[in-house]
Protein backbone atom coordinates (compact mmCIF):
# COMPACT_ATOMS: atom_id res chain seq x y z
CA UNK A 1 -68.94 20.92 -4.01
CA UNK A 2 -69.31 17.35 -3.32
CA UNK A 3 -71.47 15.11 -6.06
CA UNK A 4 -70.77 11.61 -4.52
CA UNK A 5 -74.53 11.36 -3.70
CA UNK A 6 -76.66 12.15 -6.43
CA UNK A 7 -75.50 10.32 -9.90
CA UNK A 8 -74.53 12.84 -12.48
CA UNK A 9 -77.70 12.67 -14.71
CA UNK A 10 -79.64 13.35 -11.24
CA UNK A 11 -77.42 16.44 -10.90
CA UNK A 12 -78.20 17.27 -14.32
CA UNK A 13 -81.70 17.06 -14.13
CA UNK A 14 -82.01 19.03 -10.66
CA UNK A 15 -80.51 22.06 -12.35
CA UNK A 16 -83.00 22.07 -14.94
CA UNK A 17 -86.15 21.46 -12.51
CA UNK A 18 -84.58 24.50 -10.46
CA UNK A 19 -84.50 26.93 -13.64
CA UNK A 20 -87.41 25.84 -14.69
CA UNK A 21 -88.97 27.62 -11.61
CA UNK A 22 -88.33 31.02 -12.95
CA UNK A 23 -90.00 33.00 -14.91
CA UNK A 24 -87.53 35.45 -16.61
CA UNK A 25 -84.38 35.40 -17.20
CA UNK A 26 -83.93 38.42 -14.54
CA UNK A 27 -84.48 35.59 -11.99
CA UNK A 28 -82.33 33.13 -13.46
CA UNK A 29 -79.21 35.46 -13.40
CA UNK A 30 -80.16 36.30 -9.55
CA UNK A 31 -80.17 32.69 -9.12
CA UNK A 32 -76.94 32.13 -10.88
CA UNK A 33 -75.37 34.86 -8.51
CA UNK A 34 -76.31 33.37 -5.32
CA UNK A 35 -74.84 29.45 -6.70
CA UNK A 36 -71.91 32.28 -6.72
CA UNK A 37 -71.95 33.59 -3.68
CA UNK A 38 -72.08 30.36 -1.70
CA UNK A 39 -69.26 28.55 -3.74
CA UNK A 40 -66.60 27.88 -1.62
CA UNK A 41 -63.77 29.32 -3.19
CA UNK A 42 -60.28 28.99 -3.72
CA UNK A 43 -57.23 30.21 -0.82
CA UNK A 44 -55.18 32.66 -2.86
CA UNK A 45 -52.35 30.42 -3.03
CA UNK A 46 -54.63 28.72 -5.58
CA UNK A 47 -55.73 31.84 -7.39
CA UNK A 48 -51.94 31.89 -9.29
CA UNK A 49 -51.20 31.55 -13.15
CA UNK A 50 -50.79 27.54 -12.79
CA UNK A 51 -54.23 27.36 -12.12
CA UNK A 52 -55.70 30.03 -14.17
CA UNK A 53 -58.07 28.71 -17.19
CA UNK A 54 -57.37 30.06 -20.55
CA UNK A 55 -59.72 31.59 -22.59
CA UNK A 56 -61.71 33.21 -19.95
CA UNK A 57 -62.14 37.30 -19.86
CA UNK A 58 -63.24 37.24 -15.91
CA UNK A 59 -60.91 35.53 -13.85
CA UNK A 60 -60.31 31.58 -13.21
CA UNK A 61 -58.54 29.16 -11.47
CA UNK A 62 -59.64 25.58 -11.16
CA UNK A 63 -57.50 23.08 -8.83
CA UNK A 64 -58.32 19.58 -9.34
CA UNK A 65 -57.47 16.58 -7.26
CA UNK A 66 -57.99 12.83 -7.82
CA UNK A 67 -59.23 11.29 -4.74
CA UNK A 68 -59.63 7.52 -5.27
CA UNK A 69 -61.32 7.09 -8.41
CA UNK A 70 -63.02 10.36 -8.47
CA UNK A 71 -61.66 13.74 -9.72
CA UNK A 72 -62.62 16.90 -7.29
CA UNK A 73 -62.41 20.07 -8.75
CA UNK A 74 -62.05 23.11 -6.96
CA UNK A 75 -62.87 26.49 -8.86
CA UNK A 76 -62.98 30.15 -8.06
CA UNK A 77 -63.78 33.21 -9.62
CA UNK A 78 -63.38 37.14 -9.46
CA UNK A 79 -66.90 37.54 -11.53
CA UNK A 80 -69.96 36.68 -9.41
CA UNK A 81 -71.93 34.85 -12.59
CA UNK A 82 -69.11 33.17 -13.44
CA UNK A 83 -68.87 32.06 -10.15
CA UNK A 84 -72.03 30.62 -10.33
CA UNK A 85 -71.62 29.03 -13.58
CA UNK A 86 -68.81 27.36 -11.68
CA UNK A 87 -71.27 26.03 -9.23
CA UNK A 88 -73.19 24.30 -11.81
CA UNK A 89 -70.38 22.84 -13.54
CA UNK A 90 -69.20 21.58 -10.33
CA UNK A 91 -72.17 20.36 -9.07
CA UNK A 92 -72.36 18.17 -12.03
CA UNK A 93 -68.43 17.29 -12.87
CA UNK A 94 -67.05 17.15 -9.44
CA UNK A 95 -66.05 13.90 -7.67
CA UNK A 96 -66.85 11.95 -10.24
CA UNK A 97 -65.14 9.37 -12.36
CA UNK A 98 -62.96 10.35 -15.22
CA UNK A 99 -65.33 8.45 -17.67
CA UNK A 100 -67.96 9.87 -16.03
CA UNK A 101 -67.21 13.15 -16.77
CA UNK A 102 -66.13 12.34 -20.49
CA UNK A 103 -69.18 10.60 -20.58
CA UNK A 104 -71.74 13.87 -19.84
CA UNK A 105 -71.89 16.49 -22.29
CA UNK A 106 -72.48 19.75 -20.40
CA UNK A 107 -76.24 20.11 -22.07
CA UNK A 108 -77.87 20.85 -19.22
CA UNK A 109 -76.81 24.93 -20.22
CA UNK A 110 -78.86 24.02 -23.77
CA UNK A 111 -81.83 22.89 -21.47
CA UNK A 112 -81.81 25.51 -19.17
CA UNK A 113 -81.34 27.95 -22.33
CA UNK A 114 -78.54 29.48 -20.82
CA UNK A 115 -76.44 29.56 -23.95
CA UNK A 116 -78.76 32.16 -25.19
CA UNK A 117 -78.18 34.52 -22.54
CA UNK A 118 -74.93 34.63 -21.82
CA UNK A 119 -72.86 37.03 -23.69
CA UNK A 120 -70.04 36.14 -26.55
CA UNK A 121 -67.51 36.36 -24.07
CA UNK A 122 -69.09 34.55 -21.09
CA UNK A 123 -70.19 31.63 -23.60
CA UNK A 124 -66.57 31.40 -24.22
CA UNK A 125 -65.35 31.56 -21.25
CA UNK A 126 -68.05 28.56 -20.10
CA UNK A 127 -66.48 26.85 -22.58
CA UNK A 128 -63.45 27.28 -21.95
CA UNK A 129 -63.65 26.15 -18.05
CA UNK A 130 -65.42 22.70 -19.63
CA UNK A 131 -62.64 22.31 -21.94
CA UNK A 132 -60.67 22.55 -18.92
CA UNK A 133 -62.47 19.76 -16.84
CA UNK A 134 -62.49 17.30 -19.78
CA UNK A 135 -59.20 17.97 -20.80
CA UNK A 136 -58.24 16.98 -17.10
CA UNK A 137 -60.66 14.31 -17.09
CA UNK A 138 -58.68 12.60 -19.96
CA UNK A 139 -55.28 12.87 -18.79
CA UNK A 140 -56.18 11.50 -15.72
CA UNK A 141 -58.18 8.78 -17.77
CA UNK A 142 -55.07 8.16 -19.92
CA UNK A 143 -51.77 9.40 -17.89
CA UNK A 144 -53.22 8.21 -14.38
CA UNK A 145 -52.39 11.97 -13.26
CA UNK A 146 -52.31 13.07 -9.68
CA UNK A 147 -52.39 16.19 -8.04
């Protein structure tokens, strides 16, 4: 998912204007599986141990690129909500700066009260695939990293 046009709080704040239009939390998760549905993906050349995230009990890969300036992730799933969590995260993280993404604390799930409502495991794993994008955030910040 491409970010370049909207700055990050923007993308922030349009998540939480679109949860806000549900009611229940029924809807929310219904939502959350269609962001899942219409993620793009990974080929399954991608979907291999290297670019599994750790700490995850569905399935993940992320494969990041720096392009310019700007880090691009690319994520997949094999658990529709966690696909759409992926969504979120990379409608927010990716193609975006390195300090921008160290910069933005992923509390647009506090906002949206997500954290509430996702189970042990799937809070973890959401974690988890953050970790991941700040952890390559900084190397790139620091190392100068390239994929």
């Amino acid at each position: 998912m491409k970010s370049d046009f909207v700055d990050i709080s923007a993308a922030k704040q349009s998540i939480v204007d679109e949860f806000s239009l549900f009611d229940d939390w029924v809807d929310r998760y219904e939502y959350i599986i269609e962001l899942g549905k219409s993620l793009e993906g990974l080929s399954k050349e991608f979907r291999i141990e290297d670019f599994r995230v750790k700490g995850c009990q569905s399935q993940v890969w992320f494969k990041p690129e720096t392009k310019g300036e700007k880090i691009i992730y690319n994520a997949d799933s094999d658990a529709m909500i966690v696909r759409g969590l992926i969504a979120l995260l990379l409608r927010v993280y990716s193609g975006r700066t390195p300090e921008e993404i160290l910069d933005t604390p992923p509390d647009f799930f506090e906002k949206i009260e997500l954290g509430s409502h996702l189970s042990g495991n799937r809070a973890n794993g959401l974690h988890a695939m953050v970790n991941y994008i700040q952890s390559y955030a900084n190397s790139v910040k620091n190392n100068g990293i390239k994929n």
